[in-house]
N, C-alpha and C. Protein backbone atom coordinates (compact mmCIF):
# COMPACT_ATOMS: atom_id res chain seq x y z
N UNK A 1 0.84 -1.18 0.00
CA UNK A 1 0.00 0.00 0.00
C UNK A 1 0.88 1.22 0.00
N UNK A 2 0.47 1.86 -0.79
CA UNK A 2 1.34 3.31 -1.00
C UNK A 2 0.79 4.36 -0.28
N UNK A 3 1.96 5.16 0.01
CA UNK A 3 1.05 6.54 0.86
C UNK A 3 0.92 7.37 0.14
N UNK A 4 0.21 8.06 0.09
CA UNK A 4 0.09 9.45 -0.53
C UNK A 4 0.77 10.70 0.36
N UNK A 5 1.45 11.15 -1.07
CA UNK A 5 1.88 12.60 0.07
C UNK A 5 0.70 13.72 0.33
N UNK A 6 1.04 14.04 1.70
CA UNK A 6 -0.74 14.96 2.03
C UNK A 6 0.56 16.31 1.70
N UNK A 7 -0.56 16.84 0.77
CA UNK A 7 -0.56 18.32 0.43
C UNK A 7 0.02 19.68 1.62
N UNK A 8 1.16 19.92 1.84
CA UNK A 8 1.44 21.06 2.99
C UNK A 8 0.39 21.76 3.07
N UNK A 9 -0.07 22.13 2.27
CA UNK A 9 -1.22 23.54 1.85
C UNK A 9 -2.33 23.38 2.95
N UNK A 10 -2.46 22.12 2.96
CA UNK A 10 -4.13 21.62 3.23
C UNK A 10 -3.63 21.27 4.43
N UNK A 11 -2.38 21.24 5.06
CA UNK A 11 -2.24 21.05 6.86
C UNK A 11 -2.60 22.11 7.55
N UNK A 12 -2.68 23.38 7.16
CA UNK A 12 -2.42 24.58 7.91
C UNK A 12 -3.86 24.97 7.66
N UNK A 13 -5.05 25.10 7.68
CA UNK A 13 -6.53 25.28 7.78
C UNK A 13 -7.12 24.01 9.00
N UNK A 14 -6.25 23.00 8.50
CA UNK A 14 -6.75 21.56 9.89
C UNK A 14 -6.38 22.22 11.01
N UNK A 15 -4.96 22.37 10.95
CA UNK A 15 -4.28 22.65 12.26
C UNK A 15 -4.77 24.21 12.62
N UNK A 16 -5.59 24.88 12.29
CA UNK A 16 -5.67 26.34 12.83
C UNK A 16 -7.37 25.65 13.01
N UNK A 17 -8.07 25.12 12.36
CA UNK A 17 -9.70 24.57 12.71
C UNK A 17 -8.71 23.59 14.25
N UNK A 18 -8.25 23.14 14.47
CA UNK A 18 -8.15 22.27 15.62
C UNK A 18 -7.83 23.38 16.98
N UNK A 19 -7.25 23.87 16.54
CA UNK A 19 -6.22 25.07 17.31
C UNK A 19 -7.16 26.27 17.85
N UNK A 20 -8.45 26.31 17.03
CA UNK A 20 -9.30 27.12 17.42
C UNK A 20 -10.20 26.76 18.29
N UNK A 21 -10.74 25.52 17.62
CA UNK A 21 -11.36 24.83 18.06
C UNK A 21 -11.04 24.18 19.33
N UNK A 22 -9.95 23.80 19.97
CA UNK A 22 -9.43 23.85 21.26
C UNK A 22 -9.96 24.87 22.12
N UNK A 23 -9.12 25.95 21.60
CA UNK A 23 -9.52 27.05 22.46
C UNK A 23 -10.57 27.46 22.86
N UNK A 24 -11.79 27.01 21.76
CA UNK A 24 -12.44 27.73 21.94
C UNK A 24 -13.34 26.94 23.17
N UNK A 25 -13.08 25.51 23.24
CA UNK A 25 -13.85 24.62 23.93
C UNK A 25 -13.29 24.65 25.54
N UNK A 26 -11.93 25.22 25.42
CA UNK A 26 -11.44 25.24 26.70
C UNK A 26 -12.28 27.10 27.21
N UNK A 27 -12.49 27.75 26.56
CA UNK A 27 -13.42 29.01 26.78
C UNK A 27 -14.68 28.52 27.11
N UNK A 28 -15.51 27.72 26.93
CA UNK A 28 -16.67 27.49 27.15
C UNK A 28 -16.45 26.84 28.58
N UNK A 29 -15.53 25.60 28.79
CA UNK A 29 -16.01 24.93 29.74
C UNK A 29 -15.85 25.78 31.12
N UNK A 30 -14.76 26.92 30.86
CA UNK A 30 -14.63 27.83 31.91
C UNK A 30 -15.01 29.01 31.90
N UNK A 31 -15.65 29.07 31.39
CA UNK A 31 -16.66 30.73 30.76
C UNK A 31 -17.42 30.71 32.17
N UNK A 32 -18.27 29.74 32.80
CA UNK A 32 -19.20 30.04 34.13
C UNK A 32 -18.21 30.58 35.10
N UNK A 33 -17.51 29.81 35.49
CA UNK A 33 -16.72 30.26 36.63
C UNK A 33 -15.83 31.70 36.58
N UNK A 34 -15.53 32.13 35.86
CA UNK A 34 -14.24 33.18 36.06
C UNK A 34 -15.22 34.97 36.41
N UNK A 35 -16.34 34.83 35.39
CA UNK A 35 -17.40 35.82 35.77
C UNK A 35 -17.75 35.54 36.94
N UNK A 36 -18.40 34.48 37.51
CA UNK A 36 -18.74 34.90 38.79
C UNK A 36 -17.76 35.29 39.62
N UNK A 37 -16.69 34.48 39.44
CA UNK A 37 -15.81 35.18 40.68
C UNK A 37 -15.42 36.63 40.76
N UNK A 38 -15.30 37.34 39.03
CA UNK A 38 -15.16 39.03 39.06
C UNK A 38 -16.19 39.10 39.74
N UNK A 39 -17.81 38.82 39.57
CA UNK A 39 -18.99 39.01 40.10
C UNK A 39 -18.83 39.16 41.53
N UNK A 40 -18.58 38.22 42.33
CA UNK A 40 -18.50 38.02 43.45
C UNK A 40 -16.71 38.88 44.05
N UNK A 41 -15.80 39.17 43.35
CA UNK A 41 -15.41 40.30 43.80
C UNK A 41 -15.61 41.65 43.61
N UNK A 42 -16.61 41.61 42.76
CA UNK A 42 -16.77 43.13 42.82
C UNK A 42 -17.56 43.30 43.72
N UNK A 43 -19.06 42.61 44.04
CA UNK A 43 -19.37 42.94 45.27
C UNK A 43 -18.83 42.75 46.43
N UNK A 44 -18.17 42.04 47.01
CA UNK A 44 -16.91 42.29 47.75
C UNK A 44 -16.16 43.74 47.69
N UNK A 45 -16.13 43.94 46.69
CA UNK A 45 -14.90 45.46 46.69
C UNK A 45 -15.93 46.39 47.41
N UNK A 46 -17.67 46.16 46.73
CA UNK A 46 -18.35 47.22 46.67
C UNK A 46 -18.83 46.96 48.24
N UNK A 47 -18.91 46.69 48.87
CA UNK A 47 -19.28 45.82 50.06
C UNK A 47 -18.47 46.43 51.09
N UNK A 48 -16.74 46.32 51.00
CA UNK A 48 -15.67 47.22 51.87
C UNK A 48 -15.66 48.63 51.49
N UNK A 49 -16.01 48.79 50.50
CA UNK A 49 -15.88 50.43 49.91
C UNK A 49 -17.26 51.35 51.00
N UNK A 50 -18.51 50.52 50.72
CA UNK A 50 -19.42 50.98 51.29
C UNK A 50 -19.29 51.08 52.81
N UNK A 51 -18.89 50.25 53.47
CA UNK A 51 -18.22 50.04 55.03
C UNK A 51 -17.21 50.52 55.24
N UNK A 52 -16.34 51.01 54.61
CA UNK A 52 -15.23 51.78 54.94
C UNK A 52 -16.37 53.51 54.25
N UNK A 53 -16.80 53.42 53.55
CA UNK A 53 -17.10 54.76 53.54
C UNK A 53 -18.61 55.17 54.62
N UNK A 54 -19.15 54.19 55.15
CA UNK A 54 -20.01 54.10 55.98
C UNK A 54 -18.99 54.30 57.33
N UNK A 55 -17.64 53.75 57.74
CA UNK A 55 -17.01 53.96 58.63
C UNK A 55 -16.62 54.95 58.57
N UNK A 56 -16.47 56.13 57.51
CA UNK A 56 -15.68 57.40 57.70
C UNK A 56 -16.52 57.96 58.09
N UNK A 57 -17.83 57.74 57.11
CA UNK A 57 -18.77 58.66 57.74
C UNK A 57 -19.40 59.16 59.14
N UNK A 58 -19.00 57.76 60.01
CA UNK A 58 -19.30 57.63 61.24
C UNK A 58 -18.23 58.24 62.11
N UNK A 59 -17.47 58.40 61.47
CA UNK A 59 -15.82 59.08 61.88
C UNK A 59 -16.17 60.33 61.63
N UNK A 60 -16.86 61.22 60.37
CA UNK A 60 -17.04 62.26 60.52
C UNK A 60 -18.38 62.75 61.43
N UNK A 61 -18.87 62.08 61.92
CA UNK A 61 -20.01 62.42 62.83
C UNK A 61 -19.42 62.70 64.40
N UNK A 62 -18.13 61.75 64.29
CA UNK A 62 -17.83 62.20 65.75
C UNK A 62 -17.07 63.83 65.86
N UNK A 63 -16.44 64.05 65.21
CA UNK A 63 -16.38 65.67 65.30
C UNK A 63 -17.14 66.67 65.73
N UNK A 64 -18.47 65.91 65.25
CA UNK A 64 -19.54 67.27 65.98
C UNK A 64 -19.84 67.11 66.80
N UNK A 65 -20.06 65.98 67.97
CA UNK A 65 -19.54 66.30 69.22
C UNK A 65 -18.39 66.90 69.86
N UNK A 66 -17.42 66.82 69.12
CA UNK A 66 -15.97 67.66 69.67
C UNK A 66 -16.33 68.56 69.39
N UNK A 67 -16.88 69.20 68.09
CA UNK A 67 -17.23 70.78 68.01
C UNK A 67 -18.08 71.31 69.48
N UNK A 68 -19.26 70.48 69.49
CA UNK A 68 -20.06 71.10 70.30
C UNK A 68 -19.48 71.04 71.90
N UNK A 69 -18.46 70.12 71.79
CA UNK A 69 -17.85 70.47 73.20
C UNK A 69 -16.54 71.61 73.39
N UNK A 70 -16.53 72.21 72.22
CA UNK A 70 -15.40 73.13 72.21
C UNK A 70 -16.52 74.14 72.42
N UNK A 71 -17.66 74.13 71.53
CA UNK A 71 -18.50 75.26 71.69
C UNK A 71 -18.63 75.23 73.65
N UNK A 72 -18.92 74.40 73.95
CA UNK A 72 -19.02 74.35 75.17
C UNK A 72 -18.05 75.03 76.19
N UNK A 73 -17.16 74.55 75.88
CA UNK A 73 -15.34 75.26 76.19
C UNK A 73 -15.80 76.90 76.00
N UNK A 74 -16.07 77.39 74.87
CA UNK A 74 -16.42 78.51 74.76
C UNK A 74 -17.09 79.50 75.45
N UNK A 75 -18.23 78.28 76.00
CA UNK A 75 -19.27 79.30 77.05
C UNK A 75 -18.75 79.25 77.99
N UNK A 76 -17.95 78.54 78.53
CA UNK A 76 -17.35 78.43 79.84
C UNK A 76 -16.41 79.25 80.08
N UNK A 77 -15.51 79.90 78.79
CA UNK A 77 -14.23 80.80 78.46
C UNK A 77 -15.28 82.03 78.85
N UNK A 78 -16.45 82.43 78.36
CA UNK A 78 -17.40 83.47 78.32
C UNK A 78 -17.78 83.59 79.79
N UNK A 79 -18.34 82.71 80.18
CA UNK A 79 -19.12 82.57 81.56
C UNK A 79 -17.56 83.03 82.64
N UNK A 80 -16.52 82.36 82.26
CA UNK A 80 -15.32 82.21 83.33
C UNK A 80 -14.98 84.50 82.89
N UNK A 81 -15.10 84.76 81.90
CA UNK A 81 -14.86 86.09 81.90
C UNK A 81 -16.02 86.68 82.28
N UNK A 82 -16.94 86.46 82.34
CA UNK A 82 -18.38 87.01 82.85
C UNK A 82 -17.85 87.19 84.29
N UNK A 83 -17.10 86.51 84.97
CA UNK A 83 -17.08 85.73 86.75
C UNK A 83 -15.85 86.82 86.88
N UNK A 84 -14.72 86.82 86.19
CA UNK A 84 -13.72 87.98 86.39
C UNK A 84 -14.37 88.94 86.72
N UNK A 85 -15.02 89.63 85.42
CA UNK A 85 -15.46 90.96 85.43
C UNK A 85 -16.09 91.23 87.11
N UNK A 86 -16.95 90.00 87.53
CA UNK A 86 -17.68 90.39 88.44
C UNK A 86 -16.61 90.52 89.93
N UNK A 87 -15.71 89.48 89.69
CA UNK A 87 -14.56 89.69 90.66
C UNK A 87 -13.94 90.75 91.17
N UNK A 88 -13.63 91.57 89.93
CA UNK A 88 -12.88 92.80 90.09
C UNK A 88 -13.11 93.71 90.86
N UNK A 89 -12.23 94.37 91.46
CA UNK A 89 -12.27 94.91 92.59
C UNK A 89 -11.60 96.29 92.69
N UNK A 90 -11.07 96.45 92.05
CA UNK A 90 -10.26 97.36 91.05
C UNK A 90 -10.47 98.06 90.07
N UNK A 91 -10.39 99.99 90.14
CA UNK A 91 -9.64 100.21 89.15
C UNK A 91 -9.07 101.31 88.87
N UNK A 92 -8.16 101.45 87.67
CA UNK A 92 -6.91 102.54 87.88
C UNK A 92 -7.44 103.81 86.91
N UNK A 93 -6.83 104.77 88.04
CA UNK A 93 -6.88 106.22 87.37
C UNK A 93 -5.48 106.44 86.48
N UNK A 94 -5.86 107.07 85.14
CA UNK A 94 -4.89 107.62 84.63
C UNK A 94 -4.77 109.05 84.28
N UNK A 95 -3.98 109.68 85.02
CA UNK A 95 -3.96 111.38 84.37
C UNK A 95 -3.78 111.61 83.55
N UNK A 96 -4.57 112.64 82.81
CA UNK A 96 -4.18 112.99 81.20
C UNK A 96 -3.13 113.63 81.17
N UNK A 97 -2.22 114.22 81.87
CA UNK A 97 -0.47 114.62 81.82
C UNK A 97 0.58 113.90 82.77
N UNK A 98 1.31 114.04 82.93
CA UNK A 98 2.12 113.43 83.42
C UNK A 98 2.43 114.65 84.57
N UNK A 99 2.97 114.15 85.87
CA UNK A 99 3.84 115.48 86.64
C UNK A 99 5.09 115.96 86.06
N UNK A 100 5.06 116.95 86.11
CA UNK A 100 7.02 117.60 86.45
C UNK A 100 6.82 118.56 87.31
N UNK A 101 8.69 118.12 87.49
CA UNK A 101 9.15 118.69 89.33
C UNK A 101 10.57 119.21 88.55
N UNK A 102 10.44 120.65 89.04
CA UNK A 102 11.61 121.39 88.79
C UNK A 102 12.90 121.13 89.66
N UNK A 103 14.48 120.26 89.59
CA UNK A 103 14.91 120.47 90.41
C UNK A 103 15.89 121.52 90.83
N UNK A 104 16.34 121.98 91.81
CA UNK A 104 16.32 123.38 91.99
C UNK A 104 17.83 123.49 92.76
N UNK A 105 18.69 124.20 92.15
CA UNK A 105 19.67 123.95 93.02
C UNK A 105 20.59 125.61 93.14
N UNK A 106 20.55 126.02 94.26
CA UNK A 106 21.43 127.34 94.62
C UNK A 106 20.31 128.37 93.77
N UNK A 107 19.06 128.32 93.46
CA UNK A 107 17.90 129.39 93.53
C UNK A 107 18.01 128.81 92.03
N UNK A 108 18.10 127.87 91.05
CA UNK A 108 18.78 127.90 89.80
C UNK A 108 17.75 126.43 89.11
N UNK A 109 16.95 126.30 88.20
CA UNK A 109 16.64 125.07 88.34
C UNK A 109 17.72 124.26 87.05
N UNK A 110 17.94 122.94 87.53
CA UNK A 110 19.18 122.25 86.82
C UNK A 110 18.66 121.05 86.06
N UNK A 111 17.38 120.83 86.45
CA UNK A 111 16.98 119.83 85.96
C UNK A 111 15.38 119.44 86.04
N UNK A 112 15.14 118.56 85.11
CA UNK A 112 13.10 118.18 85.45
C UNK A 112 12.93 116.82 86.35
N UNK A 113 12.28 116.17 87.42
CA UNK A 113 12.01 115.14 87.44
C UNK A 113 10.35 114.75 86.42
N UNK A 114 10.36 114.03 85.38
CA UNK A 114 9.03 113.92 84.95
C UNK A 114 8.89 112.70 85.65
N UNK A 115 7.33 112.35 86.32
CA UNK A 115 6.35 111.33 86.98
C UNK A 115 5.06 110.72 86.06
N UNK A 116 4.88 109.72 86.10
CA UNK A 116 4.03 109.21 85.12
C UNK A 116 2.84 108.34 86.45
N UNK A 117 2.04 109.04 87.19
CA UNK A 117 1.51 108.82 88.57
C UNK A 117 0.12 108.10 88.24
N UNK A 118 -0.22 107.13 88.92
CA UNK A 118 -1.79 106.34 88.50
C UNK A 118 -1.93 105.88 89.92
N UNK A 119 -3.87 105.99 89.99
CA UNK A 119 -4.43 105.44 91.42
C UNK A 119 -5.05 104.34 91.08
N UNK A 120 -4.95 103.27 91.93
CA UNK A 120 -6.29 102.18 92.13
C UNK A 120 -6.97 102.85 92.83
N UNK A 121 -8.49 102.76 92.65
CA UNK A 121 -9.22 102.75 92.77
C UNK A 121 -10.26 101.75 93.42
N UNK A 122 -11.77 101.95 94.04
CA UNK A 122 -12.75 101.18 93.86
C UNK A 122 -13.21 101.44 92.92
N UNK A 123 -14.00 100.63 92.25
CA UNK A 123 -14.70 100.69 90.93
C UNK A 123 -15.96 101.32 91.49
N UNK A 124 -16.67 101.66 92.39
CA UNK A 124 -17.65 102.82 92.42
C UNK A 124 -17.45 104.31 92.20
N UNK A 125 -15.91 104.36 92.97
CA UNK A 125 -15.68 105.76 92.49
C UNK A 125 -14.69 106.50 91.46
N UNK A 126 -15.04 105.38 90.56
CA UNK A 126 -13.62 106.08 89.16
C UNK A 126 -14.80 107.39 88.25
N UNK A 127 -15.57 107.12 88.76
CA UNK A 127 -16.33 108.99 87.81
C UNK A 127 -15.90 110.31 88.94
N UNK A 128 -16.29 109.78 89.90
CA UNK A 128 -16.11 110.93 90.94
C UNK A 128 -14.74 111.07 90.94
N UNK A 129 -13.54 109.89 90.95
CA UNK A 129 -12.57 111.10 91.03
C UNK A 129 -11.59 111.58 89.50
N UNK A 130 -12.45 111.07 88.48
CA UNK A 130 -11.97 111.56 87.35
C UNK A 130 -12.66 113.29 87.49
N UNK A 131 -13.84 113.62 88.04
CA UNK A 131 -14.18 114.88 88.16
C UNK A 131 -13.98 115.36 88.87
N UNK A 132 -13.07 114.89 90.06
CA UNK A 132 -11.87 115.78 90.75
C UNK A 132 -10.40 115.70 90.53
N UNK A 133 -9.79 115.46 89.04
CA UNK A 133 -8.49 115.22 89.03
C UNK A 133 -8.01 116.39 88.90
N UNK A 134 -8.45 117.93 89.09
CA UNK A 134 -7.96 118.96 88.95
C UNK A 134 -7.70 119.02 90.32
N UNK A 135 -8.28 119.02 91.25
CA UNK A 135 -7.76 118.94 92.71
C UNK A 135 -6.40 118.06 93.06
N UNK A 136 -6.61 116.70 92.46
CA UNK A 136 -5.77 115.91 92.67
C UNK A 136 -4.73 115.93 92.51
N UNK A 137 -4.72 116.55 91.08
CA UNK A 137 -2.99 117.10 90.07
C UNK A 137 -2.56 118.17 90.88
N UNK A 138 -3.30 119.23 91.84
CA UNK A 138 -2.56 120.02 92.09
C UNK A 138 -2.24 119.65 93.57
N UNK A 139 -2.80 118.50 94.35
CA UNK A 139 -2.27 117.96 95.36
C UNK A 139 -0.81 117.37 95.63
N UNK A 140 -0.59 116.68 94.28
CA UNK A 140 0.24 115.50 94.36
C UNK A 140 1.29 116.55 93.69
N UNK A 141 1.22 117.83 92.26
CA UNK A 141 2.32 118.34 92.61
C UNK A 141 2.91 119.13 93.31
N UNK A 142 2.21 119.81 94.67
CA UNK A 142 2.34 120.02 95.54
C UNK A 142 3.90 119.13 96.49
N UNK A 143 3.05 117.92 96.60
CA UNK A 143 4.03 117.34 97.39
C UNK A 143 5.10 116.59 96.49
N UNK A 144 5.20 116.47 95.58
CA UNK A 144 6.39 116.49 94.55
C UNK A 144 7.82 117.49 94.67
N UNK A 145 7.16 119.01 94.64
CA UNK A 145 7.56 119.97 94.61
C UNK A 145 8.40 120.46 95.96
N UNK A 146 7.56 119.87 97.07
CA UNK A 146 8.21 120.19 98.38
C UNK A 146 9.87 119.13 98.73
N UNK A 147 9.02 117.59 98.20
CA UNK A 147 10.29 116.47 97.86
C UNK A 147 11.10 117.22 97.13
N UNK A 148 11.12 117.57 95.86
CA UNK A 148 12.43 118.16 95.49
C UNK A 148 13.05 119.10 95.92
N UNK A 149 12.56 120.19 96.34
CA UNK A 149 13.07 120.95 97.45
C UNK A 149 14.05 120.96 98.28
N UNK A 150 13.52 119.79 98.95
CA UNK A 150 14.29 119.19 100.56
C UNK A 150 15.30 117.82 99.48
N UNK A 151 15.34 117.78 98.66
CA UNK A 151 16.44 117.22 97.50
C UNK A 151 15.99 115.66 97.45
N UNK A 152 14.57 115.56 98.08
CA UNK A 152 14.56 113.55 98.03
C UNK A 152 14.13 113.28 97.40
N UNK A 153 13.43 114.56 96.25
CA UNK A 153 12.71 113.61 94.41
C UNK A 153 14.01 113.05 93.90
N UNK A 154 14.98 113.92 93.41
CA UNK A 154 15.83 113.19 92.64
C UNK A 154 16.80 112.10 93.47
N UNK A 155 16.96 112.15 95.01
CA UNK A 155 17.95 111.01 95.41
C UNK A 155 16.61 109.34 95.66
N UNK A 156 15.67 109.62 94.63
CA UNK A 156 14.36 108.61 94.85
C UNK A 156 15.34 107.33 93.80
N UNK A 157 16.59 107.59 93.09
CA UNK A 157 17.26 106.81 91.96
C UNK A 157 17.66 105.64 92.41
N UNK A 158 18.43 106.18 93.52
CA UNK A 158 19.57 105.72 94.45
C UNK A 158 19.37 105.36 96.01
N UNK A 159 17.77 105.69 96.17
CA UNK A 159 17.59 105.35 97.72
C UNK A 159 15.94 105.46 97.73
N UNK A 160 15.38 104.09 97.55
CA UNK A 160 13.84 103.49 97.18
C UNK A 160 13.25 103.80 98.07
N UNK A 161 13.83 103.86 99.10
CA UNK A 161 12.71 104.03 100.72
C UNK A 161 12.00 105.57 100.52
N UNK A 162 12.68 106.34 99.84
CA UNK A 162 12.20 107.72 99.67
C UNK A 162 11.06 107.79 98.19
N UNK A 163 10.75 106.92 97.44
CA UNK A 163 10.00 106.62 96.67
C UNK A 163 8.90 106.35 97.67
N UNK A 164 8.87 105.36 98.31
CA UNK A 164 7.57 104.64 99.00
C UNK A 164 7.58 106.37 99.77
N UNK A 165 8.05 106.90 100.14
CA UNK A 165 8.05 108.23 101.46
C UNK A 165 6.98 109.10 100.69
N UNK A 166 7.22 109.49 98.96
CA UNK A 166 6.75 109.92 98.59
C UNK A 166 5.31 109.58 97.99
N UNK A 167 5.10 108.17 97.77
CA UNK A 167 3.97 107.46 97.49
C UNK A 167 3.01 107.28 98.55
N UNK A 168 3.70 107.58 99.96
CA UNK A 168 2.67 107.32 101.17
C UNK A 168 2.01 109.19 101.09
N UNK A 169 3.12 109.87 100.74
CA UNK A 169 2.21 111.53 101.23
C UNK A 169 1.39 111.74 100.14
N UNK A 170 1.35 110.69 98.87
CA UNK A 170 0.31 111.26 97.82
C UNK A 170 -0.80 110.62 98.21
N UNK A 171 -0.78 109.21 98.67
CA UNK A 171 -2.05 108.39 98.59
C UNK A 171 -2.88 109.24 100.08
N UNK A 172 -1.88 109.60 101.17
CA UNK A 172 -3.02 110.39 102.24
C UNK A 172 -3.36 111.96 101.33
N UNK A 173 -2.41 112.40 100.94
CA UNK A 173 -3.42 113.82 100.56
C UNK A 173 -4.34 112.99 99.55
N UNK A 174 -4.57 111.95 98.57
CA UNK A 174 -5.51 112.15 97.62
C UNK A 174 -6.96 111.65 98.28
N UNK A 175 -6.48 110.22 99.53
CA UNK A 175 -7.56 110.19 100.23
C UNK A 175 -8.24 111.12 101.15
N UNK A 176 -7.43 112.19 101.29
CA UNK A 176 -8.20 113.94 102.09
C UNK A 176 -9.28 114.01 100.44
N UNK A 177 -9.06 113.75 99.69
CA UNK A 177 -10.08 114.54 98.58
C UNK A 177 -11.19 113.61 98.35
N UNK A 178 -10.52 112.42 97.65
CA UNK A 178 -11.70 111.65 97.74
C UNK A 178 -12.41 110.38 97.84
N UNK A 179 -11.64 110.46 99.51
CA UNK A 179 -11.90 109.05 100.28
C UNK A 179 -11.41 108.40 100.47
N UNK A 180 -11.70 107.18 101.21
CA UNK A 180 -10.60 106.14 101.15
C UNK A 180 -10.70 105.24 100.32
N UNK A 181 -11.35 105.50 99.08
CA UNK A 181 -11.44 104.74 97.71
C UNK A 181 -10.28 104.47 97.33
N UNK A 182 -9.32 105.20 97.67
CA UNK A 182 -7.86 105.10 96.96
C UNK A 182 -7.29 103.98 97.56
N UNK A 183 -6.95 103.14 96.94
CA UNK A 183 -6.27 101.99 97.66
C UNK A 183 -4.75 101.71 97.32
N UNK A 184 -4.36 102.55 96.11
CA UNK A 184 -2.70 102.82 96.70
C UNK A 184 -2.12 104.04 95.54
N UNK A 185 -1.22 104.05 95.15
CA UNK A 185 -0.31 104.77 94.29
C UNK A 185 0.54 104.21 93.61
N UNK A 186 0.49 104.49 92.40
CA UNK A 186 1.62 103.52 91.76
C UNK A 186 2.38 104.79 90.59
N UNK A 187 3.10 104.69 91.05
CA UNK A 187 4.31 105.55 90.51
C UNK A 187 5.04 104.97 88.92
N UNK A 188 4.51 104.78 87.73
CA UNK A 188 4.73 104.24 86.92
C UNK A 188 5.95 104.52 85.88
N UNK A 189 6.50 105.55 85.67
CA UNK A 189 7.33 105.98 85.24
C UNK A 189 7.76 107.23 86.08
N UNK A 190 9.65 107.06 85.97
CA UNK A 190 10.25 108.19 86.29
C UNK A 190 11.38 108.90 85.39
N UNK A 191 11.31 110.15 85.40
CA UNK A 191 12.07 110.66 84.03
C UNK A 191 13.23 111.84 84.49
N UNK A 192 14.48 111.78 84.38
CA UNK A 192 15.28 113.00 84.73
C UNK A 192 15.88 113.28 83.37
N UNK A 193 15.60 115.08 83.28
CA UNK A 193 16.15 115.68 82.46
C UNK A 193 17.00 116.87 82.67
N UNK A 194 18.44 116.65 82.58
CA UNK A 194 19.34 118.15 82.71
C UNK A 194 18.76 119.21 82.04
N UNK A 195 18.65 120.67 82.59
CA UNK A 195 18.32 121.18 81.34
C UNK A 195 19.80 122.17 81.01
């Protein structure tokens, strides 16, 4: 029996019909399975996405309790300054000039002491003695004037006890004017100028 030679031509249409045809049968038998499983991970994905964005959301809800307890913080910052105000017990006079004290030496004056002078007060009577600070200014430079004199404004640099000397004769003359509202003297700035 003789063989016949098979035609090259006519191998290559078999072998691409087989070759397809493989494939295509190995596509079918696994065509069910591979969709469901995308299927079943995508709801999965969609499933953590929703619970993680359901968990933020629940994450952003807790903030507004922290807000509303800062708001809270707030009224209490308000209420706690409401409670100062009412505390206070205090308060200070400021003169609209400052003192000067000529100092005076051999009939000759040589120099300025400038004073920068403020009272505590009670807080009932800071109108009344703002409408006597013309009395007051001419009280306190009064006894300024006599201190430099007797030479203990300007040695007030070099020897403090004569500061307080002078802070005790302002706070009694200002309480001769008006009252014992005055509850001290505070001597805030001191200024020497040669002239």
């Amino acid at each position: 029996m003789k063989l016949k030679k098979i035609n090259p031509i006519l191998l290559v249409p078999v072998a691409v019909f087989l070759g397809a045809g493989g494939g295509f049968a190995l596509r079918m038998s696994g065509a069910g399975s591979p969709p469901e499983d995308h299927a079943s991970d995508a709801a999965e994905d969609a499933q953590s996405e929703t619970g993680e964005e359901s968990g933020t959301s629940g994450e952003e809800k807790k903030p507004k309790p922290d807000a509303k307890e800062h708001g809270s913080d707030k009224d209490h910052s308000k209420s706690g300054s409401g409670h100062e105000k009412t505390v206070e017990t205090s308060t200070y006079m400021k003169f609209s000039r400052q003192f000067v004290a000529p100092i005076v030496t051999a009939g000759r004056p040589q120099a300025m002491m400038i004073l920068d002078v403020n009272l505590e007060l009670d807080p009932s009577m800071a109108d009344s003695a703002y409408a006597e600070e013309p009395k007051l200014r001419d009280a306190i430079l009064k006894i300024l004037l006599r201190q430099a004199s007797e030479g203990k404004l300007q040695a007030m640099f070099h020897q403090p006890e004569l500061l307080e000397e002078t802070r005790a004769k302002i706070l009694d003359e200002t309480r001769a004017i008006i009252g014992d509202g005055v509850k001290s003297v505070l001597i805030m700035d001191v200024g020497y100028q040669e002239l």
